[in-house]
N, C-alpha and C. Protein backbone atom coordinates (compact mmCIF):
# COMPACT_ATOMS: atom_id res chain seq x y z
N UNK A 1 -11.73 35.32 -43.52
CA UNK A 1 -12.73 36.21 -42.96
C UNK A 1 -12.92 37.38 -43.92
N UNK A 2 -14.08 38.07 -43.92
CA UNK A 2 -14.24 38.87 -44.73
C UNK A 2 -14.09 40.25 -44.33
N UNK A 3 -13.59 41.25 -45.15
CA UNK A 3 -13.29 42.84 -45.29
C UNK A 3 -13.69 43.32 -43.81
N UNK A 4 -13.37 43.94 -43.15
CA UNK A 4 -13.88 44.37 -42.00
C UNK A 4 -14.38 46.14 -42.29
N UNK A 5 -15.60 45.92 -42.15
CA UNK A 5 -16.20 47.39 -43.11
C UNK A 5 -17.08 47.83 -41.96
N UNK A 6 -17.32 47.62 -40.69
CA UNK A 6 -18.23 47.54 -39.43
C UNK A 6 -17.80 47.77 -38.59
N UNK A 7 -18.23 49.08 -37.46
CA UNK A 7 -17.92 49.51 -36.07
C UNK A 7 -18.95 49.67 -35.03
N UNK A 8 -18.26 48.71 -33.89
CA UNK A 8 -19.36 48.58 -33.24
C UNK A 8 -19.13 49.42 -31.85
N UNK A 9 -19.84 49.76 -30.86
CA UNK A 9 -19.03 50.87 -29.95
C UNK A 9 -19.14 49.68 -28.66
N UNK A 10 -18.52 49.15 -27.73
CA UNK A 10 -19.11 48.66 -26.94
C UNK A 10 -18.65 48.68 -26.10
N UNK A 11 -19.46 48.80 -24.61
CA UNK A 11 -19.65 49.58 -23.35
C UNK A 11 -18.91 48.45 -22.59
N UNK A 12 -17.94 48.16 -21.56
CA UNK A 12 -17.70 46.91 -20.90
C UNK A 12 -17.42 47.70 -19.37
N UNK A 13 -17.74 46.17 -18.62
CA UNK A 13 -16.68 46.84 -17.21
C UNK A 13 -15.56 47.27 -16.96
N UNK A 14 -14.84 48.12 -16.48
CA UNK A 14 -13.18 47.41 -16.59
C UNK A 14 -12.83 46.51 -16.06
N UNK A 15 -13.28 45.80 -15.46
CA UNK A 15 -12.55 44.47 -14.89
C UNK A 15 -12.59 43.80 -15.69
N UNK A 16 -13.63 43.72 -17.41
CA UNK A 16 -13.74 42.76 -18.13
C UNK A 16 -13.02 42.95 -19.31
N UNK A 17 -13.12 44.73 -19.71
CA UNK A 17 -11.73 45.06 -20.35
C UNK A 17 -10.42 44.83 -19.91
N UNK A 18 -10.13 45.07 -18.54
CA UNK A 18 -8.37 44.22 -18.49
C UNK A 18 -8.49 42.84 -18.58
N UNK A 19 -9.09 41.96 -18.24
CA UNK A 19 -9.09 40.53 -18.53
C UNK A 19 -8.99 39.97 -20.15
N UNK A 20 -9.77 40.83 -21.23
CA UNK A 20 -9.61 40.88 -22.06
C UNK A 20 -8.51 41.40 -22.42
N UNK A 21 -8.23 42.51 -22.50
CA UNK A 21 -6.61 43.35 -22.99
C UNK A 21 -5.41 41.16 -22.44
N UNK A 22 -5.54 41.23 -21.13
CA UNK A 22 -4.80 40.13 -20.85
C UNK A 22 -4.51 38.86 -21.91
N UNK A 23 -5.64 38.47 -21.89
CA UNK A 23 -6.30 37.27 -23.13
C UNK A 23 -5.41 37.80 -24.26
N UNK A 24 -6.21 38.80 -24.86
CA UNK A 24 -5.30 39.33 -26.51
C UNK A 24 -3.56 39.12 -26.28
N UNK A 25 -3.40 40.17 -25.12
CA UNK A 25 -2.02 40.04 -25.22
C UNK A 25 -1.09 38.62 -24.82
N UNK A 26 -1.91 38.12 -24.48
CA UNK A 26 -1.42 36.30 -24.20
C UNK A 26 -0.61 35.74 -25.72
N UNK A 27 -1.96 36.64 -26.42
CA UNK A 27 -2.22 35.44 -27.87
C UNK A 27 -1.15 36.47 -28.92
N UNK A 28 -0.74 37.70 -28.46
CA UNK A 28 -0.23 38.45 -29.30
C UNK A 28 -0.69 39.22 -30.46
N UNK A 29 -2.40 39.52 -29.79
CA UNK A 29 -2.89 40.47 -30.45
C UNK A 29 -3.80 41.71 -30.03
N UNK A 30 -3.84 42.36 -30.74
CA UNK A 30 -5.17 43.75 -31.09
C UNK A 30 -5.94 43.07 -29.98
N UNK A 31 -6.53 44.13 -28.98
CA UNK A 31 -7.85 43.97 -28.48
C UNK A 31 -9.11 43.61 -29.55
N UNK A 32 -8.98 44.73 -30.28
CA UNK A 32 -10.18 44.68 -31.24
C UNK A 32 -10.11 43.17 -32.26
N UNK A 33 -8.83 43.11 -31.91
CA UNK A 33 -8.82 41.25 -33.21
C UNK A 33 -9.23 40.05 -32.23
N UNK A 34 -8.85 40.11 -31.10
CA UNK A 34 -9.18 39.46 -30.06
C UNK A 34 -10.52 39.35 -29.89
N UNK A 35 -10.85 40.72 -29.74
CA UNK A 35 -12.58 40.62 -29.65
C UNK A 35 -13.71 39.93 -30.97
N UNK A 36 -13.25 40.21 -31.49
CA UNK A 36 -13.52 39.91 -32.87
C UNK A 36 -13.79 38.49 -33.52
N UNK A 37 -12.42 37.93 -32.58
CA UNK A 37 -11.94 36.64 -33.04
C UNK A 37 -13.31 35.22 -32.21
N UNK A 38 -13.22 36.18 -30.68
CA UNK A 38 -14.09 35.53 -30.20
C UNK A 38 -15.32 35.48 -30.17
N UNK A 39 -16.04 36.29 -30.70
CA UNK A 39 -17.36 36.59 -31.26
C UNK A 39 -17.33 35.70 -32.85
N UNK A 40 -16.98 35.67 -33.61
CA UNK A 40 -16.74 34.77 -34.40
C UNK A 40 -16.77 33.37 -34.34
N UNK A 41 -16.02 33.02 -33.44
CA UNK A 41 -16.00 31.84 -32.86
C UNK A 41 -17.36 31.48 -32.38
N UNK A 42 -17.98 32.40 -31.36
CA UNK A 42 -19.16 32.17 -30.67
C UNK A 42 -20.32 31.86 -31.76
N UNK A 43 -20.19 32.84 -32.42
CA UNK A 43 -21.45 32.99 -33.46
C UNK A 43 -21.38 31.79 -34.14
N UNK A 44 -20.58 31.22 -34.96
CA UNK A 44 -20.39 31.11 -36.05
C UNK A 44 -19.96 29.00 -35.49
N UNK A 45 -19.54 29.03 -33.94
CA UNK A 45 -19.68 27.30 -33.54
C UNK A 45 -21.16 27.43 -32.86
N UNK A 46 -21.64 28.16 -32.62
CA UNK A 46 -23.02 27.83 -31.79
C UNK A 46 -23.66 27.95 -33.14
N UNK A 47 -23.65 28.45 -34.19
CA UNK A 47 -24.56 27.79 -35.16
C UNK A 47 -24.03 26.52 -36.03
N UNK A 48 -22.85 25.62 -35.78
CA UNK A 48 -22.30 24.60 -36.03
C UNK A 48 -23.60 23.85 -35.17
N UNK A 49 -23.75 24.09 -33.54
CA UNK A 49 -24.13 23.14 -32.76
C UNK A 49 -25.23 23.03 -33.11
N UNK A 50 -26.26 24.29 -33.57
CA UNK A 50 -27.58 23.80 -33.54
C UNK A 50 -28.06 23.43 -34.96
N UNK A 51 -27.07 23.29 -36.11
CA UNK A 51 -27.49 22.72 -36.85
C UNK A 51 -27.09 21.32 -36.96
N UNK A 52 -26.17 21.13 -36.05
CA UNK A 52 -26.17 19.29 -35.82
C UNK A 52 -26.82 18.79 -34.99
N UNK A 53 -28.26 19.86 -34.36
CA UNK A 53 -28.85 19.11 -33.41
C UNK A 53 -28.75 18.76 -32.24
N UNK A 54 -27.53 19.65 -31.73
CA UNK A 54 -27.42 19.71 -30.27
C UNK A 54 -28.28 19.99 -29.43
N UNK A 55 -28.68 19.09 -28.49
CA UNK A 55 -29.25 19.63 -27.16
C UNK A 55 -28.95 21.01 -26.65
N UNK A 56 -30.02 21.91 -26.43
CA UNK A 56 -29.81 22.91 -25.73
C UNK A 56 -29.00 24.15 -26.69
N UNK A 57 -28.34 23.97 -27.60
CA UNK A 57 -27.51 24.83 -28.13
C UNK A 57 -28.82 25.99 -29.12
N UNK A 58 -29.70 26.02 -28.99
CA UNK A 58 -30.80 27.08 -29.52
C UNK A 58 -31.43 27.64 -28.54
N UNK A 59 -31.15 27.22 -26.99
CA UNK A 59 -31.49 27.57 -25.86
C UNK A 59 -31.36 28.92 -25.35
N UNK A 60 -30.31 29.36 -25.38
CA UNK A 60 -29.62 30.08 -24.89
C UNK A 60 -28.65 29.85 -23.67
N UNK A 61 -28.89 29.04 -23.43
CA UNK A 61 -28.18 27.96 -21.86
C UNK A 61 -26.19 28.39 -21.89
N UNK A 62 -26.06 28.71 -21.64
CA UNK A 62 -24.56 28.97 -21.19
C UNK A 62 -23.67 27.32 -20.79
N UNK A 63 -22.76 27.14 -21.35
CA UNK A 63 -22.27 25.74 -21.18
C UNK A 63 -22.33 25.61 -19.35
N UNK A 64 -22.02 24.26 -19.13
CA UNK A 64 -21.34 24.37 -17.57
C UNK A 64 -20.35 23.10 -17.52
């Protein structure tokens, strides 16, 4: 991953910040690496999906 040179401020519920804090500390990390990690993930497999042509994955459609 590259240099982390970017701050982003972001507003959450707390019910969605402790669920998160939970998650990180599951995995044995940083909120902020946690967060990070999964936005990454998001970004970066949902443009895996729609360049193999997945159904729906340019949608915006939320899995189910």
């Amino acid at each position: 991953m590259d240099k982390k040179t970017e701050r982003i401020t972001l507003w959450l519920p707390d019910e969605l910040k402790i669920d998160l804090m939970h998650l990180a500390a599951g995995g044995d990390r940083k909120l902020s690496e946690y967060i990070g990690t999964v936005l990454f993930c998001h970004v970066y497999g949902h443009r895996a999906l729609q360049e193999s042509g997945c159904e729906g994955a340019g949608s915006g459609d939320s899995p189910r």
